[in-house]
Protein backbone atom coordinates (compact mmCIF):
# COMPACT_ATOMS: atom_id res chain seq x y z
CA UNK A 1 55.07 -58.91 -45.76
CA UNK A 2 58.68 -59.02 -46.41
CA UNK A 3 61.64 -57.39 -44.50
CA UNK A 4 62.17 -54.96 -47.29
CA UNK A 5 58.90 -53.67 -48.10
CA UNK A 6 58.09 -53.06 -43.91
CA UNK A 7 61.48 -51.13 -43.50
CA UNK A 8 59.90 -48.79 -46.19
CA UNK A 9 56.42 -48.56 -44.46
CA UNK A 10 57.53 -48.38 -40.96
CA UNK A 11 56.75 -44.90 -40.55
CA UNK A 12 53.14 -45.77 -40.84
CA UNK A 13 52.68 -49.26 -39.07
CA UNK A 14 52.80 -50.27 -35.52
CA UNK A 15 55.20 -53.46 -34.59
CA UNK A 16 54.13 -56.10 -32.18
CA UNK A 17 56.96 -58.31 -31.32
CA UNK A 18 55.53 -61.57 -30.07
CA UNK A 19 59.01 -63.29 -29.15
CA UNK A 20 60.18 -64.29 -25.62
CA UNK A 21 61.80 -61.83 -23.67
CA UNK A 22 65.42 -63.11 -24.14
CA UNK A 23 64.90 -62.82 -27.70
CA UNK A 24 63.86 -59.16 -27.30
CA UNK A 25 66.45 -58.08 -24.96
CA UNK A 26 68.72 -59.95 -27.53
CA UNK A 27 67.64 -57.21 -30.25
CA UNK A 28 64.31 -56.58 -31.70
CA UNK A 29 63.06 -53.80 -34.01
CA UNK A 30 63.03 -49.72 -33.24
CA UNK A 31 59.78 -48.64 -31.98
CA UNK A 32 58.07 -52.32 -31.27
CA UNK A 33 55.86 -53.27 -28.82
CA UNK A 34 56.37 -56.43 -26.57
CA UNK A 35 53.61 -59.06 -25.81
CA UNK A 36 54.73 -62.62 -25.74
CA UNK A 37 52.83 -64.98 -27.87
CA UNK A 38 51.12 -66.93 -24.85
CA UNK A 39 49.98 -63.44 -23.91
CA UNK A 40 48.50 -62.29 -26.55
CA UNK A 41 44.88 -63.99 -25.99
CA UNK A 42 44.60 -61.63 -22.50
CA UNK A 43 46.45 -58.80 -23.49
CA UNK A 44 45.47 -57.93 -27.42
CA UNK A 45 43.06 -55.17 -26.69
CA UNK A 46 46.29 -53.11 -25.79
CA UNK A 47 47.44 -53.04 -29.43
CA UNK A 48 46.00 -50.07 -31.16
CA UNK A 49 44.13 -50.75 -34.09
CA UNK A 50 44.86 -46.99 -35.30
CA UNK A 51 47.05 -48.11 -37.83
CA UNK A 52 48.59 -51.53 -39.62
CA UNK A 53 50.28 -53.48 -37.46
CA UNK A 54 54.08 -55.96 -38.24
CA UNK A 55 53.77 -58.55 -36.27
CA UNK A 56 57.27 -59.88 -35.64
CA UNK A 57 58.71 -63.12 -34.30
CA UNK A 58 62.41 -64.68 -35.04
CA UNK A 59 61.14 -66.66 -37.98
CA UNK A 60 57.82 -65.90 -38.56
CA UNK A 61 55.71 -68.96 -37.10
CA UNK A 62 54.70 -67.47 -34.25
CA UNK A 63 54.15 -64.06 -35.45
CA UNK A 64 51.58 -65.67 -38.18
CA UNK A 65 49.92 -67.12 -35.47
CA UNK A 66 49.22 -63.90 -33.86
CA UNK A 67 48.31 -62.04 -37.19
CA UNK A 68 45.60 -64.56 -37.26
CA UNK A 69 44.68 -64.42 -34.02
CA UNK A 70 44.39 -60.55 -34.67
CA UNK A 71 42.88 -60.49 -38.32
CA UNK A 72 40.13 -62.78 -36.38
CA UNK A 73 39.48 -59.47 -33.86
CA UNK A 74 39.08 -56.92 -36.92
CA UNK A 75 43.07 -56.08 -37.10
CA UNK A 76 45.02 -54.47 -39.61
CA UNK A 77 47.45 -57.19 -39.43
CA UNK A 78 50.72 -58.66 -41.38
CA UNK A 79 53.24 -61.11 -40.66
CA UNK A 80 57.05 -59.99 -41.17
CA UNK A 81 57.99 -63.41 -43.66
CA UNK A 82 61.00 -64.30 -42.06
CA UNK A 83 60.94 -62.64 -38.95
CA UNK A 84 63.96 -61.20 -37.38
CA UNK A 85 66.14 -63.47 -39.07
CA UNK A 86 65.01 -62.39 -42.56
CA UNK A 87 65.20 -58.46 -41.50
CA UNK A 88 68.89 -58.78 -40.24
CA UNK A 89 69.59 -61.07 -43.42
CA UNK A 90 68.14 -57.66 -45.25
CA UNK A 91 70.80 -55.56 -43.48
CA UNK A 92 68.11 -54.03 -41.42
CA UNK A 93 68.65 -52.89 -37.88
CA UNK A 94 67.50 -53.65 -34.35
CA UNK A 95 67.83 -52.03 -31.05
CA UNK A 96 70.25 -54.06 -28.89
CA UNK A 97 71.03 -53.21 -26.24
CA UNK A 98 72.86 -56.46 -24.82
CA UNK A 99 74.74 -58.09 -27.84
CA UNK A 100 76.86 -57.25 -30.94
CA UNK A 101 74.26 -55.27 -33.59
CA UNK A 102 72.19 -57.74 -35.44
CA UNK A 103 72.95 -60.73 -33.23
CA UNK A 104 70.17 -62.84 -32.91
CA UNK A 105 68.83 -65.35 -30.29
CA UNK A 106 66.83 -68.84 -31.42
CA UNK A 107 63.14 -69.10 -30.84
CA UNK A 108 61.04 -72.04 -30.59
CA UNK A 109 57.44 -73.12 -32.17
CA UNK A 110 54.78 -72.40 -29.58
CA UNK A 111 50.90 -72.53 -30.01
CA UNK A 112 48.48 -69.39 -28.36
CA UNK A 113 47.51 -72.47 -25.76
């Protein structure tokens, strides 16, 4: 899904932010909840499956590795294309609470092993 069309259904979605915890304290998105990718496998059953869920990361590789991971549990799932980068590019906000608004911190490729 991209950045534009999840700011307008926001309301009515839950965000899972699979990033590192640098890159969440560095800014992530209003509302999200935290799990680190390499978490996800032990800790999924504490997303709610009560509505769609934006999965997040800074680019969007890892995050498409946890919608898949999810989709393969019965989740409502979608990948924010882009990730953070692409929602900031969009003019979009995060909540940051340690940096200048909208300043982003670089990820890495990682694997749910």
């Amino acid at each position: 899904m991209e950045a534009k069309e999840a700011s307008r259904q926001l309301d009515s979605m839950r965000v899972l932010d699979v990033r590192e915890y640098y890159e969440w304290a560095a800014g992530h998105i209003e509302g999200a909840l935290h799990l680190p990718l390499r978490q996800l496998p032990h800790r999924f059953e504490e997303v709610e499956r009560d509505r769609p869920i934006l999965v997040t990361c800074q680019v969007g590789q890892r995050s498409a590795l946890a919608t898949e991971f999810l989709r393969e549990r019965g989740y409502d799932a979608h990948n924010l294309e882009g990730g953070v980068a692409a929602w900031v590019a969009e003019g979009l906000t995060l909540v940051d609470p340690s940096n200048e608004e909208g300043m982003i911190v670089d990820g890495w490729a990682q694997t749910l092993e």
